[in-house]
N, C-alpha and C. Protein backbone atom coordinates (compact mmCIF):
# COMPACT_ATOMS: atom_id res chain seq x y z
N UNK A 1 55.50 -36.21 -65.85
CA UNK A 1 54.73 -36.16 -67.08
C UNK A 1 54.32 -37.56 -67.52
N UNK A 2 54.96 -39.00 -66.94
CA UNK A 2 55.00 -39.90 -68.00
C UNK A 2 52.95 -40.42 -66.66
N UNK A 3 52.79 -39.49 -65.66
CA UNK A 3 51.49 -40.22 -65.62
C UNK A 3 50.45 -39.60 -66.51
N UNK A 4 51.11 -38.64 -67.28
CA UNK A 4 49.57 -37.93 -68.68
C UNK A 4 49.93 -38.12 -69.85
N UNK A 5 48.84 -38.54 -70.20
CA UNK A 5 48.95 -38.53 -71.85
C UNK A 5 48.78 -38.01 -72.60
N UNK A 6 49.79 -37.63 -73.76
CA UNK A 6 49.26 -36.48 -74.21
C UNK A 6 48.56 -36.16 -75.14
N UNK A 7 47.99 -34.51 -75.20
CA UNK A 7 46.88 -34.29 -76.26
C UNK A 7 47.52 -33.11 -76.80
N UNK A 8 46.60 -32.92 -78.00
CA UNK A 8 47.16 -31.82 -79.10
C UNK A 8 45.94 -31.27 -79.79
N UNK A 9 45.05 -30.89 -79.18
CA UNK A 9 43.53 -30.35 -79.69
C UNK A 9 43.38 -28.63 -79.09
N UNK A 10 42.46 -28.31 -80.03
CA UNK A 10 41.75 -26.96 -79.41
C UNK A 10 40.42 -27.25 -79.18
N UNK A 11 40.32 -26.96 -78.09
CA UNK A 11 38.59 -26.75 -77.97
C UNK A 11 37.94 -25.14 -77.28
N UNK A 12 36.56 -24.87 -77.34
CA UNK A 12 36.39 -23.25 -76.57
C UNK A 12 35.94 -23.86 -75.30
N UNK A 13 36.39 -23.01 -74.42
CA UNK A 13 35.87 -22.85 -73.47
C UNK A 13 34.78 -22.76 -72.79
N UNK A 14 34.27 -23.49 -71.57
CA UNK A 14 32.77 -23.17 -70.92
C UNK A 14 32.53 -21.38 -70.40
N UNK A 15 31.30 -21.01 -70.87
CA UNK A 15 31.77 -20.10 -69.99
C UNK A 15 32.14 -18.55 -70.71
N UNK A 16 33.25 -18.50 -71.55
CA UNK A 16 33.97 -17.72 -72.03
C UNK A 16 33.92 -17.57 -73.64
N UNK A 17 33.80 -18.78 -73.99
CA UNK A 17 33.59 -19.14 -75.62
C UNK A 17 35.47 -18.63 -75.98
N UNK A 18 36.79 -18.83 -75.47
CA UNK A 18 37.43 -18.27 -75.95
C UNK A 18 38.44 -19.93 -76.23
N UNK A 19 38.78 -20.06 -77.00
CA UNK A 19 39.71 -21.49 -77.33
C UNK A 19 40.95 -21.50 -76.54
N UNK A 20 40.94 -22.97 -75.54
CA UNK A 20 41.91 -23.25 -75.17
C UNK A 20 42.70 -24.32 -75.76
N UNK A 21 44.48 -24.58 -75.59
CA UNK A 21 45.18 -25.78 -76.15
C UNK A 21 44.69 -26.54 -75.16
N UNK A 22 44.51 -27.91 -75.42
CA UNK A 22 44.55 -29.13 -74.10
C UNK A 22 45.84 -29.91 -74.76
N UNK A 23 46.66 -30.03 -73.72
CA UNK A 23 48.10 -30.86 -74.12
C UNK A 23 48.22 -32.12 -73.59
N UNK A 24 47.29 -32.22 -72.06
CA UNK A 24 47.47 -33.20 -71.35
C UNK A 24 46.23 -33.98 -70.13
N UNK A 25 46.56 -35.05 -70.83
CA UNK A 25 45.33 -35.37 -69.73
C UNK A 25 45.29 -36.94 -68.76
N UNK A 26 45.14 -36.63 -67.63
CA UNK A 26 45.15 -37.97 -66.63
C UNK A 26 43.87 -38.42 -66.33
N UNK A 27 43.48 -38.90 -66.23
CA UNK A 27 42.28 -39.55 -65.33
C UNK A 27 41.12 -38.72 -65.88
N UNK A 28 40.32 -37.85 -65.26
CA UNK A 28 39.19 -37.19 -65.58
C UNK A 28 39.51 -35.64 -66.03
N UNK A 29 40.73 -35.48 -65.37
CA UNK A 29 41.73 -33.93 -65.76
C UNK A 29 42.46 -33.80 -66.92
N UNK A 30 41.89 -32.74 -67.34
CA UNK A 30 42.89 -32.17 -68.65
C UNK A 30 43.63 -30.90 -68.15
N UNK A 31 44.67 -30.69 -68.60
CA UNK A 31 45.66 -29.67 -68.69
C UNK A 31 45.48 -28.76 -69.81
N UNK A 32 45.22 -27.25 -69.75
CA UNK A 32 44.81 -26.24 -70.77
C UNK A 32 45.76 -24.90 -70.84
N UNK A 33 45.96 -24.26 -71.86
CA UNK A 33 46.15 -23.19 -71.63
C UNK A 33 45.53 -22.52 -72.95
N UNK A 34 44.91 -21.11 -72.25
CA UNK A 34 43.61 -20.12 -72.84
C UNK A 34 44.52 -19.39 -74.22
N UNK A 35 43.54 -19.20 -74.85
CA UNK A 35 44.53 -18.80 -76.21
C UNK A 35 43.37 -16.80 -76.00
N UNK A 36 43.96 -16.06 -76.28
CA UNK A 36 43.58 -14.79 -77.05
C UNK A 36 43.80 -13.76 -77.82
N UNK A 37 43.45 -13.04 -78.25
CA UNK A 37 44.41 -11.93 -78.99
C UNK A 37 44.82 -10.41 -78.22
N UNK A 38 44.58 -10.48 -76.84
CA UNK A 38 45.04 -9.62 -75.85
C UNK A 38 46.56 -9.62 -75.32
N UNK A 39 47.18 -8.76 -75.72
CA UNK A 39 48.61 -8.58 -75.14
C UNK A 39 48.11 -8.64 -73.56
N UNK A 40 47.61 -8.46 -72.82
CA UNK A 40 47.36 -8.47 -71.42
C UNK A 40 46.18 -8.67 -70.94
N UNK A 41 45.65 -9.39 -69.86
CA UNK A 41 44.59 -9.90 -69.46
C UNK A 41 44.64 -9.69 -67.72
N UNK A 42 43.60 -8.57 -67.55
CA UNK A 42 43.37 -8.12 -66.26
C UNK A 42 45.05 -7.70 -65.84
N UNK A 43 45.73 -6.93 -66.20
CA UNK A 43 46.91 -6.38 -65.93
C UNK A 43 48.36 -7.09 -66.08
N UNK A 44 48.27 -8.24 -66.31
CA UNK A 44 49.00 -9.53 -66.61
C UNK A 44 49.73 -9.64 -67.50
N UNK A 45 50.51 -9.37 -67.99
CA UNK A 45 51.19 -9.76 -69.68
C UNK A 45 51.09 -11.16 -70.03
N UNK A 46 49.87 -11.54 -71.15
CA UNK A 46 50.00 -12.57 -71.65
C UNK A 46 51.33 -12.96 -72.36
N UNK A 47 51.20 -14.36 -72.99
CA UNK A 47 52.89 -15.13 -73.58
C UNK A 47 52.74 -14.98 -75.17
N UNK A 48 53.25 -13.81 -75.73
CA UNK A 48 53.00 -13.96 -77.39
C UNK A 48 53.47 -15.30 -77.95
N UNK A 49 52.75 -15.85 -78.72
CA UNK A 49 52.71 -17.24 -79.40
C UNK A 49 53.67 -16.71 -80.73
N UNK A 50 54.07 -17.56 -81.33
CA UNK A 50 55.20 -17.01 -82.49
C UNK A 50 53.97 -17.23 -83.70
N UNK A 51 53.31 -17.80 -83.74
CA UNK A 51 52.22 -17.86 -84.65
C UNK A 51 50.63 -18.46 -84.50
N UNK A 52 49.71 -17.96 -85.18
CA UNK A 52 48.72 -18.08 -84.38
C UNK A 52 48.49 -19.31 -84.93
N UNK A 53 47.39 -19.87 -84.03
CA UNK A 53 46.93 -21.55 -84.32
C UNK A 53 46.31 -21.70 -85.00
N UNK A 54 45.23 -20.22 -85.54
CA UNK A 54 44.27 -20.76 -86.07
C UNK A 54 44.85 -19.92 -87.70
N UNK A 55 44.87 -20.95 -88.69
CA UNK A 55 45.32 -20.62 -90.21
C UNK A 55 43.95 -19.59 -91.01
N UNK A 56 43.28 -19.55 -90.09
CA UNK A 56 42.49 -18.88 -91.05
C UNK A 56 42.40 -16.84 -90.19
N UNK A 57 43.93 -16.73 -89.58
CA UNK A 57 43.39 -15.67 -88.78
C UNK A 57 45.28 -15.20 -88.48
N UNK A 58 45.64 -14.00 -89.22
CA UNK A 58 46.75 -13.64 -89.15
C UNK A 58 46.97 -12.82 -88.21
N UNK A 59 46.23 -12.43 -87.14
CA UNK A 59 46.29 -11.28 -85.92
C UNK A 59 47.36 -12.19 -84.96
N UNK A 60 47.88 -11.26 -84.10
CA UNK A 60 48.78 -11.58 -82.84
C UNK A 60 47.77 -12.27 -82.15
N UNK A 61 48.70 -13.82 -81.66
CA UNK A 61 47.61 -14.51 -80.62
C UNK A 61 48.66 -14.74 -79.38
N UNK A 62 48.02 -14.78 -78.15
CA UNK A 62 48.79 -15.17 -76.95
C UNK A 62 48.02 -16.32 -76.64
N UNK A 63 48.86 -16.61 -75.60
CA UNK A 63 48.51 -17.62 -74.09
C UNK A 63 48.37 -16.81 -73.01
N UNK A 64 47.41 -16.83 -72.51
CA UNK A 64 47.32 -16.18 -70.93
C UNK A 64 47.96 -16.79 -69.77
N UNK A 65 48.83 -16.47 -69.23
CA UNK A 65 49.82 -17.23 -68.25
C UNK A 65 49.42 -18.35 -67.20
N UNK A 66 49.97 -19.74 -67.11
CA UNK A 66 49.86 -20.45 -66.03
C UNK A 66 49.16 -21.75 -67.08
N UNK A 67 48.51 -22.76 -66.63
CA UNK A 67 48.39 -23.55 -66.91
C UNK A 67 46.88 -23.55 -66.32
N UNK A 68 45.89 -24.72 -66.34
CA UNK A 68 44.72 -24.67 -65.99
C UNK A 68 44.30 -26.05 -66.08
N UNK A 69 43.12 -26.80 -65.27
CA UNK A 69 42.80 -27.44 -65.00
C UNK A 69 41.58 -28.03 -65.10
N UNK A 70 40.77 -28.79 -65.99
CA UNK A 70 39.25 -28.87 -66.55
C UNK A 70 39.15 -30.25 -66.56
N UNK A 71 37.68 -30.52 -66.27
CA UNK A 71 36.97 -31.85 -66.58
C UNK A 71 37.22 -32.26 -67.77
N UNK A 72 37.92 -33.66 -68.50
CA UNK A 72 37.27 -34.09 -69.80
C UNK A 72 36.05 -34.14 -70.22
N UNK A 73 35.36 -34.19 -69.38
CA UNK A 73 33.88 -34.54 -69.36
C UNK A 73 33.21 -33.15 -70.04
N UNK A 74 33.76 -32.13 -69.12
CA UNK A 74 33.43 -30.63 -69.11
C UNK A 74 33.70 -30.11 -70.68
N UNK A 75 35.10 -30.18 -71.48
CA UNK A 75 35.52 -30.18 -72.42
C UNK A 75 35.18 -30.68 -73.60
N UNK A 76 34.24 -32.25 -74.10
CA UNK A 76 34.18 -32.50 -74.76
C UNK A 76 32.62 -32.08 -75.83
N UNK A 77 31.86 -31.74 -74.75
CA UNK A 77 30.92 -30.79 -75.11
C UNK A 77 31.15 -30.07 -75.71
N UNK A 78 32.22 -29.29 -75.93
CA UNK A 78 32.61 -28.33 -76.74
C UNK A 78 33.06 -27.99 -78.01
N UNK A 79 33.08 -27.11 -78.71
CA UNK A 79 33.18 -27.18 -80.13
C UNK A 79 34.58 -27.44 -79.95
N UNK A 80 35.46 -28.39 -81.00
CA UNK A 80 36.60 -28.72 -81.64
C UNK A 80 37.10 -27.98 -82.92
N UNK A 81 38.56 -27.53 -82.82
CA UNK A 81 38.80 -26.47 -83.70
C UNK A 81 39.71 -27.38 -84.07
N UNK A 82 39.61 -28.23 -85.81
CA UNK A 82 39.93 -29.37 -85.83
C UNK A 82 41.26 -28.88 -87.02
N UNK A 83 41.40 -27.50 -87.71
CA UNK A 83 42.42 -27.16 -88.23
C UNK A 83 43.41 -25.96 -87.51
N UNK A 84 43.13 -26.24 -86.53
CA UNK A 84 44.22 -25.30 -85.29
C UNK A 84 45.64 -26.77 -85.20
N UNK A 85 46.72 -25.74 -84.96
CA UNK A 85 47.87 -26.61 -84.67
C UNK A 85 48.70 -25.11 -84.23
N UNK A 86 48.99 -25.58 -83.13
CA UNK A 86 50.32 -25.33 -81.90
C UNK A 86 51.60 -25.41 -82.85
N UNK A 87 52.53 -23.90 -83.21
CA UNK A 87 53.82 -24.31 -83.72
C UNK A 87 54.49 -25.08 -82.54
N UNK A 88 55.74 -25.85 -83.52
CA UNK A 88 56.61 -26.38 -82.75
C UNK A 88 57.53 -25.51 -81.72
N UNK A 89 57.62 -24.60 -82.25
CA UNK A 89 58.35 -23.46 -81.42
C UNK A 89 57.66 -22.95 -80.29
N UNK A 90 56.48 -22.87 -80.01
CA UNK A 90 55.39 -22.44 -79.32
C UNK A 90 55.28 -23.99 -78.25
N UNK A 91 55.12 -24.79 -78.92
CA UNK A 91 55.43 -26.37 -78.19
C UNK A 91 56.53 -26.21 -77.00
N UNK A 92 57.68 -25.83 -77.77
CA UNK A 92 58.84 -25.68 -76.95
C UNK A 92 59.12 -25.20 -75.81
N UNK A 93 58.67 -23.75 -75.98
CA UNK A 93 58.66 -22.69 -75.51
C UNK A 93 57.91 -22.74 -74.10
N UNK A 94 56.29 -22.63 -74.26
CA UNK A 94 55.36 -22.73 -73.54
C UNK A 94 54.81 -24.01 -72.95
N UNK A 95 54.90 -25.04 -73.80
CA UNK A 95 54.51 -26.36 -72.91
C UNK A 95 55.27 -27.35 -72.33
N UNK A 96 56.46 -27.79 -73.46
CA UNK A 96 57.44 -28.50 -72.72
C UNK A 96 58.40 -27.84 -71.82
N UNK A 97 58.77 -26.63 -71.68
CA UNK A 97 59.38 -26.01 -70.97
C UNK A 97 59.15 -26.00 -69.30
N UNK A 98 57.93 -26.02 -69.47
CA UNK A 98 57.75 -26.75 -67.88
C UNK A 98 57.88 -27.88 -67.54
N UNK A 99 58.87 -28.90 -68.25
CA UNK A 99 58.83 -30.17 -67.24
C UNK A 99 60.48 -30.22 -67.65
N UNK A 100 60.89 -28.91 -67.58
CA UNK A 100 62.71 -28.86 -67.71
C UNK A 100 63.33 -28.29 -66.08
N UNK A 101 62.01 -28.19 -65.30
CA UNK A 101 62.36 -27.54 -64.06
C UNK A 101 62.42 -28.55 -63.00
């Protein structure tokens, strides 16, 4: 982890229009994971979030499983969801939890 630096933004997606977290980014690569309000995506059980990011929207939100991989370049074009914030518990859980393995 100590070669990315990290980030804490939402932006939407190319493509999809659906908001992803970006947590991390090296060189020209950012690290994402897709936010929605689907308990499951193409047969998959998404990761229920303990609260949603966005304060203006009390529905169940997930993460769609795995991690993902995007241009900065690709990303910044994109609209910024500048009062979204990631609980800490959700932090825990879903992002730092992968670099405990």
């Amino acid at each position: 982890m100590s070669n990315f630096k990290h980030m804490d933004e939402f932006r939407t997606q190319k493509g999809n229009g659906h908001p992803a977290y970006l947590f991390e980014a090296k060189d020209e690569n950012v690290r994402t994971k897709s936010i929605t309000h689907s308990a499951s995506t193409h047969g998959a059980k998404n990761q229920p979030l303990h609260s949603n990011p966005n304060p203006k929207d009390d529905s169940k939100a997930y993460f769609l499983p795995g991690i993902r991989t995007k241009k900065e370049s690709a990303l910044k074009k994109h609209k910024k969801y500048k009062d979204w914030k990631l609980s800490e518990q959700d932090k825990k859980q879903y992002i730092m939890s992968n670099y405990s393995k």
